[in-house]
Protein backbone atom coordinates (compact mmCIF):
# COMPACT_ATOMS: atom_id res chain seq x y z
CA UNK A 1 0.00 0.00 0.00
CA UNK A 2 1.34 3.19 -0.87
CA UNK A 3 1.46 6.12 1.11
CA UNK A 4 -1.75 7.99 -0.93
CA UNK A 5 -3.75 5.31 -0.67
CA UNK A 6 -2.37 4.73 3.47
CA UNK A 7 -3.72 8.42 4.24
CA UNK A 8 -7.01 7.77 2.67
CA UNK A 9 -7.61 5.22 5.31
CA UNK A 10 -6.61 8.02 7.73
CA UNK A 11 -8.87 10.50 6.53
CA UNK A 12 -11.79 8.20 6.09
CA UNK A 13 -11.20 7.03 9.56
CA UNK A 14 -11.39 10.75 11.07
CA UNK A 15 -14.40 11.45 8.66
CA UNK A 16 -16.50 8.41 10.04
CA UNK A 17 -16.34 9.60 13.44
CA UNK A 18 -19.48 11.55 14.91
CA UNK A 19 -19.87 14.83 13.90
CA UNK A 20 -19.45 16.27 17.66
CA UNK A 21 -16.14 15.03 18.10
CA UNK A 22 -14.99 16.35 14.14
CA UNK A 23 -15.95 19.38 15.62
CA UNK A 24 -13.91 19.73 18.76
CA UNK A 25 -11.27 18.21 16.45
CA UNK A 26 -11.79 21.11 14.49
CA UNK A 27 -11.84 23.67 17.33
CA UNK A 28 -9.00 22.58 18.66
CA UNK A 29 -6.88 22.62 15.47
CA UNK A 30 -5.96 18.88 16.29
CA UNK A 31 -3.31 17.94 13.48
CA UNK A 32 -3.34 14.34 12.45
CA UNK A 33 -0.30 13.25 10.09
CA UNK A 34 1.12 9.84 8.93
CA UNK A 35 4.55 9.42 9.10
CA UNK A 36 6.66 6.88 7.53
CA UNK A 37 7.61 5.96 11.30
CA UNK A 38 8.32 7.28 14.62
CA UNK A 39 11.46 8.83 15.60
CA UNK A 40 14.23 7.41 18.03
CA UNK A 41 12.58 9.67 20.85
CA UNK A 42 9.30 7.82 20.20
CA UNK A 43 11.22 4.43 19.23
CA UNK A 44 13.05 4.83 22.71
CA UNK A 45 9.61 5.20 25.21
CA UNK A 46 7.22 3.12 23.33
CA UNK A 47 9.14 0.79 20.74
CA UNK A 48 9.27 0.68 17.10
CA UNK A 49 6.53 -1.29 16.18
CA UNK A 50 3.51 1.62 17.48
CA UNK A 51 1.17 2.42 15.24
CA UNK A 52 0.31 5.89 16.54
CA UNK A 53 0.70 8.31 19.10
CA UNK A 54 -1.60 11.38 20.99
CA UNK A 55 0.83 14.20 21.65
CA UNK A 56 -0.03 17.10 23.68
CA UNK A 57 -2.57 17.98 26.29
CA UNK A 58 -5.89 16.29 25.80
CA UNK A 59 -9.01 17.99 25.33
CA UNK A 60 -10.33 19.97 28.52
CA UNK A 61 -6.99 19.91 30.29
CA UNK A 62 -5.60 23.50 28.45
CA UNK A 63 -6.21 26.66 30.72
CA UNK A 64 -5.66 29.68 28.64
CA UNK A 65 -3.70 29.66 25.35
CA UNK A 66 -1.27 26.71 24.89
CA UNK A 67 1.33 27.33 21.85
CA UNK A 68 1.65 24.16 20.61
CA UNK A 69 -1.42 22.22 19.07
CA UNK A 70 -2.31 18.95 19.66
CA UNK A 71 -1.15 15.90 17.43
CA UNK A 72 -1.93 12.68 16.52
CA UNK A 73 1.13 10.92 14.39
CA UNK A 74 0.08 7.50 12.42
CA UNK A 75 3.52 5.44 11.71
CA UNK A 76 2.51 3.81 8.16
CA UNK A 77 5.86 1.21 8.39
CA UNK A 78 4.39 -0.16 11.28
CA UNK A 79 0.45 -1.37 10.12
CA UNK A 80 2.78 -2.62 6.61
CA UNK A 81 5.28 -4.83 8.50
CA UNK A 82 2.08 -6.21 10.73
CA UNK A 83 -1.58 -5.81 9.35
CA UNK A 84 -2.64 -8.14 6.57
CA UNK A 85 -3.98 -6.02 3.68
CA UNK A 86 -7.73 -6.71 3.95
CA UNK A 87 -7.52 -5.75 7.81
CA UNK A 88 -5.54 -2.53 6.65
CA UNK A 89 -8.79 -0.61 6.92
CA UNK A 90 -10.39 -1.68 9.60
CA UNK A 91 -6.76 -1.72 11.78
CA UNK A 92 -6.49 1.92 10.56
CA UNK A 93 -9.72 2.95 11.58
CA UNK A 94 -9.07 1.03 15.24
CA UNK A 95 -5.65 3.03 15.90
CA UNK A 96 -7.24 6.37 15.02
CA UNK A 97 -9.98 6.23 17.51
CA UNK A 98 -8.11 4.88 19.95
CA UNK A 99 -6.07 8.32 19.41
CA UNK A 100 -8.44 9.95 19.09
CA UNK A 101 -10.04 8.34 22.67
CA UNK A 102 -6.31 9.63 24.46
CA UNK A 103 -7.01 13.12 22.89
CA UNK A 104 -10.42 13.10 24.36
CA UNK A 105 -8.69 12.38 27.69
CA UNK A 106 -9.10 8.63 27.99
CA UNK A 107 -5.86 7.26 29.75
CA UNK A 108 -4.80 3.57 27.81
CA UNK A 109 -7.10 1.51 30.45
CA UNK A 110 -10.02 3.24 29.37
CA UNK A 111 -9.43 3.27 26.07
CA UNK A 112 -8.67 -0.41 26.02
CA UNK A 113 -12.37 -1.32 27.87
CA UNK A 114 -13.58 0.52 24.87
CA UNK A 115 -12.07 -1.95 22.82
CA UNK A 116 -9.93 0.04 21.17
């Protein structure tokens, strides 16, 4: 898969979520970007195989301004070297809510209950 086709399965994943949260998403200038993988920082506290990580302070936690926006980062080496193509999609969609559920201010308990 190559990296086009990769961030369409990002986008439609962030467009198939309820409108409420795509508009706190929106709000709150969340960026979400694929990368090719994570960097030795990232490598270093959470391994190389992760397939994304929330960075920043989640939702309802800033108090006044805060210069540096939210971000969600989806590592595409990672679902290639260990997702089947026909589970690409759905294995996508998983990893972006479950970003998605830390940016809301789930901690990884929660967000693993939710099955995610």
């Amino acid at each position: 898969m190559n990296s086009a086709e990769f961030e369409k399965l990002v986008h439609r994943a962030l467009k198939e979520l309820p409108p409420w949260v795509q508009k706190i998403i929106d709000e709150e200038n969340l960026v979400v970007c694929v990368r090719e993988e994570p960097g030795p920082e990232v490598v270093e506290e959470h391994g190389k195989n992760i397939f994304g990580l929330f960075v920043g302070l989640p939702y309802g936690s800033r108090r006044g301004t805060y210069p540096f926006p939210a971000r969600i980062e989806i590592y595409r080496q990672a679902f290639l070297k260990h997702v089947q193509p026909e589970k690409m999609p759905e294995r996508v969609r998983r990893t972006v809510i479950h970003e998605i559920a830390h940016f809301m201010g789930m901690d990884e308990n929660q967000v693993r209950k939710k099955g995610y």
